[in-house]
PDB file of N, CA and C in Angstrom:
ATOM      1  N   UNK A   1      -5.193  -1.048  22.415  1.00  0.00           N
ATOM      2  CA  UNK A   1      -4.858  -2.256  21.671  1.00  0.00           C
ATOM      3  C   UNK A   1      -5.451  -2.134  20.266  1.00  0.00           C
ATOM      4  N   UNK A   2      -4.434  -2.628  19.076  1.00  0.00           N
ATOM      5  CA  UNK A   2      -5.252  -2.352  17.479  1.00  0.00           C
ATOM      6  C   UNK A   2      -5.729  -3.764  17.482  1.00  0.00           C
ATOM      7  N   UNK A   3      -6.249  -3.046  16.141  1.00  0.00           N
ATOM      8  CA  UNK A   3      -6.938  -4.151  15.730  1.00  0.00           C
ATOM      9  C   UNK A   3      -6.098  -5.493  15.064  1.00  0.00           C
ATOM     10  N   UNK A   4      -6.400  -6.947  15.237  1.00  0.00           N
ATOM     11  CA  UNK A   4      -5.581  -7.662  14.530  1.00  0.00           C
ATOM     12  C   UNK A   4      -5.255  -8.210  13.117  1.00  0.00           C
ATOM     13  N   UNK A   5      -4.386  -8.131  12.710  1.00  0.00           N
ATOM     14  CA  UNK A   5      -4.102  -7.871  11.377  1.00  0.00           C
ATOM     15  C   UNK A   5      -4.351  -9.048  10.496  1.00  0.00           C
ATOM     16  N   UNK A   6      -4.757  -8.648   9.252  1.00  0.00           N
ATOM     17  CA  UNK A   6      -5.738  -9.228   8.381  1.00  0.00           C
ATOM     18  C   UNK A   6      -4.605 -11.014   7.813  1.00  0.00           C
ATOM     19  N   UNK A   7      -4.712 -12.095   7.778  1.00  0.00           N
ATOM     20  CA  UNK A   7      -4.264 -13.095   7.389  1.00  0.00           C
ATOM     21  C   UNK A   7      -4.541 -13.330   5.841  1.00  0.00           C
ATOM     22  N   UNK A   8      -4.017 -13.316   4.888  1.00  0.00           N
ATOM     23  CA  UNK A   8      -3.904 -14.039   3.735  1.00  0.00           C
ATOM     24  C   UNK A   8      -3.183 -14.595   2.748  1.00  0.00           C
ATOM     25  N   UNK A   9      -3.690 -15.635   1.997  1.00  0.00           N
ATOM     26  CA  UNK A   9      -3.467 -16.859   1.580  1.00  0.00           C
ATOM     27  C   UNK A   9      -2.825 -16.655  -0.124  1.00  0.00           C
ATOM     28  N   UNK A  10      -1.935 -17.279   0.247  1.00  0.00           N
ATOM     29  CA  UNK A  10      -1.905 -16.884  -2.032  1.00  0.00           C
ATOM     30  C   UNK A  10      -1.717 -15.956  -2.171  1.00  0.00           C
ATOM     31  N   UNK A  11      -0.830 -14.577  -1.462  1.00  0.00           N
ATOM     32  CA  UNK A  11      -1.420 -13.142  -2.326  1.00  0.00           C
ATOM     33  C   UNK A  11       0.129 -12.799  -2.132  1.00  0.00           C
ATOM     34  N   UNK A  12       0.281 -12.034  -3.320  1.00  0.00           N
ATOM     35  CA  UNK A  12       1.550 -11.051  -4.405  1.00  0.00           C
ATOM     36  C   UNK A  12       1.020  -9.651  -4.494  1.00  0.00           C
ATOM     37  N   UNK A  13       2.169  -9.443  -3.908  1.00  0.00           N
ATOM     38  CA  UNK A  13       2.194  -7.986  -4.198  1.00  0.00           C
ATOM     39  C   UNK A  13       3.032  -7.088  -4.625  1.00  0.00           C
ATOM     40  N   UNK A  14       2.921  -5.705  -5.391  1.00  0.00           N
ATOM     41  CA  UNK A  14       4.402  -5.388  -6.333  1.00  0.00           C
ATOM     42  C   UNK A  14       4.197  -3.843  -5.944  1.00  0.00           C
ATOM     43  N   UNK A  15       4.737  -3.160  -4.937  1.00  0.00           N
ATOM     44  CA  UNK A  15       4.831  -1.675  -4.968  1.00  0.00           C
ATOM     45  C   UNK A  15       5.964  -0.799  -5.920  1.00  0.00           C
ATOM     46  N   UNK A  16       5.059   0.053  -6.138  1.00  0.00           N
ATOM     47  CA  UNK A  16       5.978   1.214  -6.752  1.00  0.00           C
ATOM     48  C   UNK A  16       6.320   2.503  -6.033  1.00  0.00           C
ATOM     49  N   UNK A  17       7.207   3.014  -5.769  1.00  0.00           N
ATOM     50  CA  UNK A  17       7.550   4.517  -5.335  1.00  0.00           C
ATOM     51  C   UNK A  17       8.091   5.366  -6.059  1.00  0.00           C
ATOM     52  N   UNK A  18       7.320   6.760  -6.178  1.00  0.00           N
ATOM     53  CA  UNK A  18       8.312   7.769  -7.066  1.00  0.00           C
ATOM     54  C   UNK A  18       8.086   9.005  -5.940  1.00  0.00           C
ATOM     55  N   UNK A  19       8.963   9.556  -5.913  1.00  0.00           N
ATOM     56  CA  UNK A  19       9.159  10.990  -5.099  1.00  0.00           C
ATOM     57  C   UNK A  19      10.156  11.616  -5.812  1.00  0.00           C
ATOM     58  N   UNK A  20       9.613  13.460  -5.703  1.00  0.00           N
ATOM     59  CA  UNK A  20      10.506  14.421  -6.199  1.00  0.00           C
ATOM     60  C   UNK A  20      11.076  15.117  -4.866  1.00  0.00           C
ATOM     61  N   UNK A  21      12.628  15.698  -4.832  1.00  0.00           N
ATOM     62  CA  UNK A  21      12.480  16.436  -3.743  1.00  0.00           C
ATOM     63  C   UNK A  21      13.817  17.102  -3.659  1.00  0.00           C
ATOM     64  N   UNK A  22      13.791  18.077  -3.683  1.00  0.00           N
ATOM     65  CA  UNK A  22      14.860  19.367  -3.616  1.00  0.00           C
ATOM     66  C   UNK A  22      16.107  19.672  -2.727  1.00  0.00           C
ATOM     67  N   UNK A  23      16.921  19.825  -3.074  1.00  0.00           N
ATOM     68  CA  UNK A  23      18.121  19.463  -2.702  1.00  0.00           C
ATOM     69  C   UNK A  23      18.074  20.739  -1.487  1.00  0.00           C
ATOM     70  N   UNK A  24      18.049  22.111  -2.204  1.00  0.00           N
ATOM     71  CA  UNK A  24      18.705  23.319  -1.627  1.00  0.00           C
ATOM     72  C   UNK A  24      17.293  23.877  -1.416  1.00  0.00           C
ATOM     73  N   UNK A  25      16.628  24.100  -0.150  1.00  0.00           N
ATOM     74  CA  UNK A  25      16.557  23.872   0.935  1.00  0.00           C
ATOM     75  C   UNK A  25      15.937  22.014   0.756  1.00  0.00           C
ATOM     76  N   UNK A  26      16.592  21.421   1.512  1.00  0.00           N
ATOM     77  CA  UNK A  26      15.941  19.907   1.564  1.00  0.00           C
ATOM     78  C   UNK A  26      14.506  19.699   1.907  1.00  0.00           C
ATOM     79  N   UNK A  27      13.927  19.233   0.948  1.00  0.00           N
ATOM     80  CA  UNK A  27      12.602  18.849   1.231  1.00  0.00           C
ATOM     81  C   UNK A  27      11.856  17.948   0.168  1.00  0.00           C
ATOM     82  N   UNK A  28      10.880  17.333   0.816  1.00  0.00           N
ATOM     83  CA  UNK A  28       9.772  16.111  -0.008  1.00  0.00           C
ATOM     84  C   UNK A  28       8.922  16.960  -0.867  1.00  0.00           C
ATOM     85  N   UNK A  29       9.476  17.227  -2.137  1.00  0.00           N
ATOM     86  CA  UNK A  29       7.782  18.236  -2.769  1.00  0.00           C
ATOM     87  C   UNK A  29       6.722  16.915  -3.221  1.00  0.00           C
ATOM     88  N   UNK A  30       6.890  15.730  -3.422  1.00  0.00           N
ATOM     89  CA  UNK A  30       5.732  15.118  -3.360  1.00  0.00           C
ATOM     90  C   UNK A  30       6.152  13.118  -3.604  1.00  0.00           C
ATOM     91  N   UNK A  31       5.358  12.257  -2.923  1.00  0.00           N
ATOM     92  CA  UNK A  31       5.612  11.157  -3.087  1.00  0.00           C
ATOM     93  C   UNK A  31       4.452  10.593  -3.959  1.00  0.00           C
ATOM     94  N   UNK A  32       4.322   9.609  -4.527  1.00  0.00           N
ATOM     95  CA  UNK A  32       3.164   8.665  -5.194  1.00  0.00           C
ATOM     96  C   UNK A  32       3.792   7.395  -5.225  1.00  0.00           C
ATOM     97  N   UNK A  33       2.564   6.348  -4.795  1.00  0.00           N
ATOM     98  CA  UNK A  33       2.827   5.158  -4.841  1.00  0.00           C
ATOM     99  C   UNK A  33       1.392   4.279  -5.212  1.00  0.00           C
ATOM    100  N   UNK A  34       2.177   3.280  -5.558  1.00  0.00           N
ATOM    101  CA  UNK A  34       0.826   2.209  -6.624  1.00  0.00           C
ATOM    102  C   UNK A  34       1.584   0.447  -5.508  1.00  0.00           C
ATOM    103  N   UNK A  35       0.256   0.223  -5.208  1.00  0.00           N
ATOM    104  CA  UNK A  35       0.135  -1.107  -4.647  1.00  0.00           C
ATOM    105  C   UNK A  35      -0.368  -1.930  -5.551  1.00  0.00           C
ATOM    106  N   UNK A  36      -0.105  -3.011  -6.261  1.00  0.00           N
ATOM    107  CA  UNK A  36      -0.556  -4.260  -6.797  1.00  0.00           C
ATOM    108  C   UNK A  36      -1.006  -5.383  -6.710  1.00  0.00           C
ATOM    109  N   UNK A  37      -2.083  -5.780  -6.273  1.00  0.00           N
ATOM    110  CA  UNK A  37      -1.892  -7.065  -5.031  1.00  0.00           C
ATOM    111  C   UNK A  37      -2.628  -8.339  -6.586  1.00  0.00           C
ATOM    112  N   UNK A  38      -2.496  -9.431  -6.217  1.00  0.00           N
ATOM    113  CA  UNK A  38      -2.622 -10.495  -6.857  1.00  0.00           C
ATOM    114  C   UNK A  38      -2.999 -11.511  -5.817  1.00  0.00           C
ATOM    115  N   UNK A  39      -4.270 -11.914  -5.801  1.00  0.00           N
ATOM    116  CA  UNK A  39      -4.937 -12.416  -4.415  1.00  0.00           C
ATOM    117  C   UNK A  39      -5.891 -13.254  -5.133  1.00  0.00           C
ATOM    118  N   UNK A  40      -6.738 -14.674  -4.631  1.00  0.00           N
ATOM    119  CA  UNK A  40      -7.424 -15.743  -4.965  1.00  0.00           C
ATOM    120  C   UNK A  40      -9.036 -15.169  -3.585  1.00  0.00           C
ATOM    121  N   UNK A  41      -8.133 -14.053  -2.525  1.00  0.00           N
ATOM    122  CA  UNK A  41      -8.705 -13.880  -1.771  1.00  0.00           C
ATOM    123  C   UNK A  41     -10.777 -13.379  -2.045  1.00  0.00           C
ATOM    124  N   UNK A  42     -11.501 -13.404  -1.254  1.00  0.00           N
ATOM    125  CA  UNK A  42     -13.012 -13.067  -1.968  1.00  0.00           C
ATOM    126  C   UNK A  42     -12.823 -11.207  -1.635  1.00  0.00           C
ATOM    127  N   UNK A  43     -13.704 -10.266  -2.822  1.00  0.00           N
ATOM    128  CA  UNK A  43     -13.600  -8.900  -2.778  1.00  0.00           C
ATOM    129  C   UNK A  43     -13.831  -8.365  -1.563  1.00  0.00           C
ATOM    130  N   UNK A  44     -14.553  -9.071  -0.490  1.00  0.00           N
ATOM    131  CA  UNK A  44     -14.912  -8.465   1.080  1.00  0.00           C
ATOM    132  C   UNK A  44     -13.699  -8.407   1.275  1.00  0.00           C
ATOM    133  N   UNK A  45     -12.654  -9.145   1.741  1.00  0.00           N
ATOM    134  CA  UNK A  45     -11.566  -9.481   2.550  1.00  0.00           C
ATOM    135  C   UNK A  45     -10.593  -7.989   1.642  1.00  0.00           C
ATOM    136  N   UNK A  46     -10.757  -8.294   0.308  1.00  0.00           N
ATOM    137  CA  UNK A  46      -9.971  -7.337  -0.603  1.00  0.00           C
ATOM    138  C   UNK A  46     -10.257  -5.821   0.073  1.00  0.00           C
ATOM    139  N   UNK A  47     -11.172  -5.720   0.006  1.00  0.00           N
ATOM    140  CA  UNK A  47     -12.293  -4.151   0.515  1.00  0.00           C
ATOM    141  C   UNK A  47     -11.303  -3.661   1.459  1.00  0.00           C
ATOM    142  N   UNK A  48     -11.460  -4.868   2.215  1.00  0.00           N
ATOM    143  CA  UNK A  48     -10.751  -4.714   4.167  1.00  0.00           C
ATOM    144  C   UNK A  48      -9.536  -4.075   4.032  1.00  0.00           C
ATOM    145  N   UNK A  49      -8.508  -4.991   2.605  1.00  0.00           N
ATOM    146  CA  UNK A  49      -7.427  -4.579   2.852  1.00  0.00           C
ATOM    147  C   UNK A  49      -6.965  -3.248   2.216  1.00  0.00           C
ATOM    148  N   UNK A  50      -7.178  -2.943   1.451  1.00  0.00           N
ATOM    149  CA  UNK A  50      -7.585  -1.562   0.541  1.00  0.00           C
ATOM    150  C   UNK A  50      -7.842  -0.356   2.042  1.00  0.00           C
ATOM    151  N   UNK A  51      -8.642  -0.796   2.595  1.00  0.00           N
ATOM    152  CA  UNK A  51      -9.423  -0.035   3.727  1.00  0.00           C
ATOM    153  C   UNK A  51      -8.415   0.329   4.335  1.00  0.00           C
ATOM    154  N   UNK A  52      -7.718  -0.729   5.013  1.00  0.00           N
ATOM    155  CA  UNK A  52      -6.077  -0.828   5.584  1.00  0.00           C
ATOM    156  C   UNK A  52      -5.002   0.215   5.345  1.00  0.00           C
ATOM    157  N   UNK A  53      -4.740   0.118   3.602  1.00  0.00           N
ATOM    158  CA  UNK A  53      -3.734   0.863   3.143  1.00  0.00           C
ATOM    159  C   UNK A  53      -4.307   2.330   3.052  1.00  0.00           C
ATOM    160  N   UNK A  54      -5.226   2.711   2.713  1.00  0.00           N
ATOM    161  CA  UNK A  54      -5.682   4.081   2.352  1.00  0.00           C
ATOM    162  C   UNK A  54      -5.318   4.583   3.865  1.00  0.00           C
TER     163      UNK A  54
END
């Protein structure tokens, strides 16, 4: 059983995705992504969720 997932209040968030990736032979040569969050939440709870995504 996981753990239960974090509740919060007020919070925005704006992801970005960029990936390159090759046609001939098909494949992912690399992804990057940026999370944005916009939260009233206190930095502990923030920590947690950070903790989460990594």
């Amino acid at each position: 059983m996981g753990l239960p997932a974090l509740q919060f209040f007020e919070c925005y968030s704006n992801e970005i995705l960029d990936f390159v990736c090759e046609i001939e032979p098909p494949k992912i040569e690399s992804i990057d992504y940026e999370i944005l969050v916009d939260s009233d939440e206190h930095d502990h709870r923030l920590k947690l969720l950070y903790g989460n995504v990594k």
